[in-house]
Each structure stands twice: as structure tokens, then as C-alpha cells.
Protein backbone atom coordinates (compact mmCIF):
# COMPACT_ATOMS: atom_id res chain seq x y z
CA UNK A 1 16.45 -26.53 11.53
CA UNK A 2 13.66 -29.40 11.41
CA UNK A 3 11.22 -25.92 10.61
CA UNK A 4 13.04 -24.23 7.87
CA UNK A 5 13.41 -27.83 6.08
CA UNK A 6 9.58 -28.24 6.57
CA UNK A 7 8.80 -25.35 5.11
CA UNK A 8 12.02 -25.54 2.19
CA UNK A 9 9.79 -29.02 1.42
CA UNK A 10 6.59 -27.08 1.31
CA UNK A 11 7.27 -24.53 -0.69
CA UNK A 12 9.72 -27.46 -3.45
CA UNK A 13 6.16 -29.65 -3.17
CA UNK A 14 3.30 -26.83 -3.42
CA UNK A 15 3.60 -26.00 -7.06
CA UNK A 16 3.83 -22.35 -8.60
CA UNK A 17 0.76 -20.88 -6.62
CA UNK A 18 3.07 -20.88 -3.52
CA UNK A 19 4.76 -18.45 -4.21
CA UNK A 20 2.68 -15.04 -5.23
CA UNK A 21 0.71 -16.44 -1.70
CA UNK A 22 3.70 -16.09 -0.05
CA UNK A 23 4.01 -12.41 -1.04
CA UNK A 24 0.13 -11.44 0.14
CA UNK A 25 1.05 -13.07 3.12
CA UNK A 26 4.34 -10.65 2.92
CA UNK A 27 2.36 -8.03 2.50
CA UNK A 28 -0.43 -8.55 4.05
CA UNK A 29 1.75 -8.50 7.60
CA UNK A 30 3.59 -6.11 7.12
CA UNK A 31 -0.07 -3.66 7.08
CA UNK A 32 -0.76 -5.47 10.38
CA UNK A 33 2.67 -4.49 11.92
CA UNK A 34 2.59 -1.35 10.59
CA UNK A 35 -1.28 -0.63 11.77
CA UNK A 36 0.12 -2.20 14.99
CA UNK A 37 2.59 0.40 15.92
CA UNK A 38 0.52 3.39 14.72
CA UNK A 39 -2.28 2.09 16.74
CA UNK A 40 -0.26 1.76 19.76
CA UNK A 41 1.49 5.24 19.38
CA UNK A 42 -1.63 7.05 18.96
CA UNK A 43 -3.33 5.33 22.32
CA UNK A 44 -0.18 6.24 23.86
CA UNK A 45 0.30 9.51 22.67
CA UNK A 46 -3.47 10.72 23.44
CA UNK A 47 -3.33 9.33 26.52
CA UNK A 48 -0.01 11.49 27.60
CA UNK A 49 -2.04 14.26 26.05
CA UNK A 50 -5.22 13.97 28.25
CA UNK A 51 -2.78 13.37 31.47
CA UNK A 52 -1.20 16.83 30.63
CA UNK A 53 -4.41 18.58 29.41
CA UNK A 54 -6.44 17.70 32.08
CA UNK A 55 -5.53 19.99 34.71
CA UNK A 56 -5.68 23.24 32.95
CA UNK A 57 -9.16 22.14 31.70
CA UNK A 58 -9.88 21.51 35.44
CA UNK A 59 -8.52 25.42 36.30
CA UNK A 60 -10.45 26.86 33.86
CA UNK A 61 -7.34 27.50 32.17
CA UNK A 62 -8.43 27.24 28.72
CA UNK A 63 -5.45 29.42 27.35
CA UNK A 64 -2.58 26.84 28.82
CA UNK A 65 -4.49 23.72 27.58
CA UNK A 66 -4.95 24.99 23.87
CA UNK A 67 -0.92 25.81 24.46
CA UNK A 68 -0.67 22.23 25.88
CA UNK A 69 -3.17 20.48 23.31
CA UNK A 70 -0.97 22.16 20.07
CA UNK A 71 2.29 20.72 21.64
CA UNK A 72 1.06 17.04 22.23
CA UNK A 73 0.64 16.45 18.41
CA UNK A 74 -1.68 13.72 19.37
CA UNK A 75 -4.72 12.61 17.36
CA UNK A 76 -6.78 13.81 20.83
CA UNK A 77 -4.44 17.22 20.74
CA UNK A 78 -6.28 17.99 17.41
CA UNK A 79 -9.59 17.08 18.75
CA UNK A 80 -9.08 19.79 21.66
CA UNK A 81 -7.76 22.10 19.66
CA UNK A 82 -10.98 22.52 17.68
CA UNK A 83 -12.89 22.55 20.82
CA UNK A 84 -10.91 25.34 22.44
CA UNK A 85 -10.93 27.66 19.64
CA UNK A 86 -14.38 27.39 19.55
CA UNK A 87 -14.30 27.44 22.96
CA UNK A 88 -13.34 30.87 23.21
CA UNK A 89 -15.33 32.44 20.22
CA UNK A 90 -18.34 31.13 21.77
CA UNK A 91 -20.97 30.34 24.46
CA UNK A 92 -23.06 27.70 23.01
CA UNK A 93 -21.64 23.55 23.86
CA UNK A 94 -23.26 22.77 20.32
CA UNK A 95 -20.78 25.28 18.78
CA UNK A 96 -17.83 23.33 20.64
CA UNK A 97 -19.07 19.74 20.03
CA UNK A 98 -19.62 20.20 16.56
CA UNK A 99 -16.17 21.61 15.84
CA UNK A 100 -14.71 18.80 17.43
CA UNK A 101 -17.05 16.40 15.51
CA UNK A 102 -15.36 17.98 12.44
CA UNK A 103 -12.13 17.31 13.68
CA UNK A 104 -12.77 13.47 14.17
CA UNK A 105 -14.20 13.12 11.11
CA UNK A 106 -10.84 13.98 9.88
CA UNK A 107 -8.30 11.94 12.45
CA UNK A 108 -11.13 8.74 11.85
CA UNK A 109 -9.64 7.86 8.17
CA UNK A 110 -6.36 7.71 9.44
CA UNK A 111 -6.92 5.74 12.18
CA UNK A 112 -8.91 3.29 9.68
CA UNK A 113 -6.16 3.82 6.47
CA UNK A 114 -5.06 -0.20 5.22
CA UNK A 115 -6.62 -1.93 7.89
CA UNK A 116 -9.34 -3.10 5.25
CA UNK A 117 -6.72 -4.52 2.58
CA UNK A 118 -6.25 -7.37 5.62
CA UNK A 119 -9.89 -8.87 4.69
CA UNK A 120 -9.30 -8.27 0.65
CA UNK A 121 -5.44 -9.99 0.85
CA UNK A 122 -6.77 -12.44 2.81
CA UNK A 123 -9.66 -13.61 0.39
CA UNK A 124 -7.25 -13.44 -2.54
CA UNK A 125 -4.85 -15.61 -0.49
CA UNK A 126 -7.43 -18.29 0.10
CA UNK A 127 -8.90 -18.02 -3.79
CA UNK A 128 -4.60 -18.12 -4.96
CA UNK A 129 -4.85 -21.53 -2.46
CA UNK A 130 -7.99 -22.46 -3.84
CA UNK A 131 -6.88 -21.89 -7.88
CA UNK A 132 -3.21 -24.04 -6.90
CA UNK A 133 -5.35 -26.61 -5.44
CA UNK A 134 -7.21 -27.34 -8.62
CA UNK A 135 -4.39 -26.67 -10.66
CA UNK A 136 -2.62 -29.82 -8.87
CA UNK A 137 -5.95 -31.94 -9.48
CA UNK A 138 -6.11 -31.27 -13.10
CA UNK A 139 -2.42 -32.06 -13.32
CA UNK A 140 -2.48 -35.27 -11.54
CA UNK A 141 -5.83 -36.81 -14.08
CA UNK A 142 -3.92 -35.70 -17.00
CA UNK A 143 -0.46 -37.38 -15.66
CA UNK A 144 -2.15 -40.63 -15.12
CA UNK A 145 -4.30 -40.77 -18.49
CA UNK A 146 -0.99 -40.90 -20.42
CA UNK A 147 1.66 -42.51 -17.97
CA UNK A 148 2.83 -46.02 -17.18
CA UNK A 149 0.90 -48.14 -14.86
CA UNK A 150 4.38 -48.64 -12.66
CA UNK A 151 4.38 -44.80 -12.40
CA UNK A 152 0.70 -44.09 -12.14
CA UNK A 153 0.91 -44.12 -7.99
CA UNK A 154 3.98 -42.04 -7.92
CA UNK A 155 2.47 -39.45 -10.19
CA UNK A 156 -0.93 -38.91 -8.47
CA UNK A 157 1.01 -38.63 -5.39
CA UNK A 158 3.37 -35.79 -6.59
CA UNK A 159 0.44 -34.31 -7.60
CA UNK A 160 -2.04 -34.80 -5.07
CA UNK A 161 1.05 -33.22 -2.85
CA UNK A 162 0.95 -29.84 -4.84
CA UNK A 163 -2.95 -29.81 -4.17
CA UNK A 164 -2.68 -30.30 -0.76
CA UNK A 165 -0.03 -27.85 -0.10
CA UNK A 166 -1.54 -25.11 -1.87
CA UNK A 167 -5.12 -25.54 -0.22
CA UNK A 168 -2.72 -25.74 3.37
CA UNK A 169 -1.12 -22.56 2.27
CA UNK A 170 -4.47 -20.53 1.40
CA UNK A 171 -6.18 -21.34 4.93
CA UNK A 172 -2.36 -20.51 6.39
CA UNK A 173 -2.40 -17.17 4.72
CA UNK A 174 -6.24 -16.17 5.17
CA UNK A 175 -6.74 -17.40 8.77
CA UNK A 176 -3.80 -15.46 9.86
CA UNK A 177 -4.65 -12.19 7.80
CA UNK A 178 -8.59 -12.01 8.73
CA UNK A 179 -7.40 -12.64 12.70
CA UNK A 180 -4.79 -9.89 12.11
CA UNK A 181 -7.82 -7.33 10.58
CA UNK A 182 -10.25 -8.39 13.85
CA UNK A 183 -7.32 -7.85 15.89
CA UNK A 184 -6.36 -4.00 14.58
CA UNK A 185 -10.61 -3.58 14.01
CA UNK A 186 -10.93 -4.06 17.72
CA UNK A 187 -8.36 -1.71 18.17
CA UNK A 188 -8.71 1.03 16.04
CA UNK A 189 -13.01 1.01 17.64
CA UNK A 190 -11.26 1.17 21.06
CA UNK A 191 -9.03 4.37 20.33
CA UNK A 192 -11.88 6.34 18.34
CA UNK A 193 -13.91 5.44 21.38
CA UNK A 194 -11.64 6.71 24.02
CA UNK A 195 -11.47 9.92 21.66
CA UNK A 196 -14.78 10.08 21.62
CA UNK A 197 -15.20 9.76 25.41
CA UNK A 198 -12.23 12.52 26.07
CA UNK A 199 -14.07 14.38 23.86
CA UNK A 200 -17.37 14.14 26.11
CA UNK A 201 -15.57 14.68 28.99
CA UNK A 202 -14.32 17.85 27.55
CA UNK A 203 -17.63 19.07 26.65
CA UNK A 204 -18.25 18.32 30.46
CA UNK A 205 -15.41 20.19 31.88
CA UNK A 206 -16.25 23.05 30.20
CA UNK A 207 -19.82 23.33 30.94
CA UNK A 208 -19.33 22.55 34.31
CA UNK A 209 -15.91 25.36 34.86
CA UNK A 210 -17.92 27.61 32.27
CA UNK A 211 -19.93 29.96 34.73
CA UNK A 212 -16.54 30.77 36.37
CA UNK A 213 -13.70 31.27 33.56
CA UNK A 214 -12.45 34.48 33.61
CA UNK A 215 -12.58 37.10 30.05
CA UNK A 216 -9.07 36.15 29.77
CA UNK A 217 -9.55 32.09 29.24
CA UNK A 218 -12.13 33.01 26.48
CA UNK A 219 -14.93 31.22 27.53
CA UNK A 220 -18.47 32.11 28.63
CA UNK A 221 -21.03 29.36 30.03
CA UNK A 222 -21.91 26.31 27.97
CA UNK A 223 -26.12 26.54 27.72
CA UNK A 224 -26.92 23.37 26.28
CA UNK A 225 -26.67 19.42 27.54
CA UNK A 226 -25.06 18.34 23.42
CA UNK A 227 -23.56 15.14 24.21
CA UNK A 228 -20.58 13.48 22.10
CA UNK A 229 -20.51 11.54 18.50
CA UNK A 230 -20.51 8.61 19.90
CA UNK A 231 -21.51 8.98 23.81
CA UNK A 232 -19.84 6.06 25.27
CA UNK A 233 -18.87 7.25 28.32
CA UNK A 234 -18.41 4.08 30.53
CA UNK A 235 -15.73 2.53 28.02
CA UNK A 236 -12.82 4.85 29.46
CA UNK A 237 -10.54 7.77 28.26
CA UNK A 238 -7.69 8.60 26.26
């Protein structure tokens, strides 16, 4: 109760400015929770999908996985996908790791979609904080130029009060927003890695089952050592 009058207080004392900040903030977490749970769904989902996938890649089985990797609808399902079908019109790794290069190139933006608006709503947060700020300053001069010296003090205190609260609301609402964007940054790097990685691993699956795959899995021997986008291997998978 001693919280919600706080911030009833705040919000009666800040001035005008409080409120459109209020509304980036609004905003500005709902992208984070939103980013949150796609994030979390996709790392889940491609994991499941690798888990599932891996064995038949492991047989040789290159039919069942592509059957496997369609059915996941994961972001790393996709990925596969590309690489099997090349997989079994051709020979040649670069053939495979390119297609699946394509196919990240087109699961990245999604992965990345909003998560920049964080920085941008938290800038104009901190300027909206910055602009109520001086806003309160110019009001309090021009209240004590013309008012009575009894009320002078009680003025530029009223006044001061709308400053203060606005430049506390700015940092409130741009701290919080630019942790949020590091927070789903880190993120979203750690599940393009770990399709990157899968991706590798793939490649290396392949190569290493090609000499033995049967006509019937669609696959002759990889020939050349291609490695991945982004060949960090040692981060982890899927």
C-alpha cells in the first residue's frame, strides 16, 4: 500500500512529462517480455529438434532426419532442412554449408526483430525525463519572479519537485530498458550461436557418415573441410 501511494505521489508531483514516459516504459517492456518468450521458445524448441535429429544424422539416415527436421518447426529444423536437400542433390560440403548459410540469413532477422527499439525507447525516455526536468526549472524562475515573498519557498519547492521527479523517472525508464536490450542481445548472440554450432556439427556428421550412406539416403561423400558462418564450436549446441 506504502508503494502504490509512493508512486500515486510521484506521478500527482512529476508534472505532465510523466506520463507519455510512463507509456515508453509500457511499451518498451512489453518488447522485452515478448522478445523474452520467443527467445526462450526458440532455444527450447531447437534444442528438442537437435535431441530428435541427431540420431538419424548419426545412422546415416538422412531420409528420417529431413522427415524429423520438417516436423520440429524449429528455427534449427529450417536450418537442416536446407542442408539435407542439398544434402542429397549433392557431393560437395560447400554446396550444403552454403544452403544452410542462406537459411540463417533468413531465421537471423527474426531472431533480432524489436530487440533494437529497447535502446531507441530508452533514449527517448531519458530525453522525455530530461525535457520535464527543464520544464519544472523554467517554471519554478518564472513562479518566483512574480509571486509573494511568503510564497516564494513553497513555489520553488513545488517546482523543484516536478524537476526532480521527471529527471528520477527518465533514468527509471532508460536504465531499465537499455539492461532489458543487453539482456535479450546476449541472448539472441547465444541462440544464433548454438545454430551456428548445430549447423557445424551437421556439416561434420555428414562428412564423416558420407563415405558410407547408402543411394537411398541421398548422399555421396562430403570432399571439402568448409567450416560454419560463424565457427564457434566450443560455445555448445542447440
Amino acid at each position: 500500500m506504502e508503494i502504490y501511494s509512493f508512486i500515486v505521489a510521484f506521478f500527482r508531483d512529476g508534472g505532465f512529462f510523466l506520463y507519455p514516459m510512463a507509456a515508453v516504459f509500457v511499451a518498451g517492456i512489453a518488447i522485452a517480455i515478448e522478445r523474452w518468450v520467443v527467445l526462450t521458445k526458440v532455444r527450447m524448441e531447437n534444442r528438442q529438434a537437435w535431441e530428435q535429429i541427431t540420431p538419424s544424422l548419426r545412422a546415416g539416415n538422412l531420409t528420417e532426419a529431413m522427415k524429423i527436421a520438417e516436423k520440429s518447426g524449429s528455427a534449427l529444423g529450417t536450418v537442416l532442412c536446407y542442408g539435407l536437400s542439398r544434402a542429397r542433390a549433392t557431393s560437395r560440403r560447400d554446396d550444403v554449408e552454403k544452403a544452410m548459410e542462406e537459411s540463417l540469413l533468413e531465421i537471423i532477422p527474426g531472431l533480432d526483430k524489436r530487440t533494437h527499439f529497447l535502446a531507441s525507447l530508452a533514449n527517448i525516455g531519458m530525453l522525455m525525463g530530461l525535457l520535464g526536468t527543464i520544464v519544472g526549472l523554467i517554471s519554478a524562475f518564472g513562479a518566483i519572479s512574480t509571486a509573494n515573498p511568503a510564497d516564494k519557498a513553497s513555489l520553488l519547492a513545488a517546482s523543484i519537485s516536478v524537476a526532480m521527479n521527471n529527471t528520477a523517472g527518465g533514468l527509471i525508464v532508460a536504465i531499465t530498458l537499455l539492461m532489458s536490450h543487453m539482456f535479450l542481445e546476449a541472448k539472441t548472440t547465444a541462440v544464433i550461436d548454438s545454430l551456428e554450432v548445430a549447423a557445424l556439427k551437421f556439416l561434420n556428421t555428414i562428412t564423416e557418415r558420407g563415405p558410407g550412406l547408402s543411394p537411398a539416403t541421398g548422399a555421396g561423400p562430403a570432399q571439402s573441410p568448409g567450416v560454419a558462418r560463424n565457427p564457434a564450436a566450443a560455445r555448445g549446441t542447440a
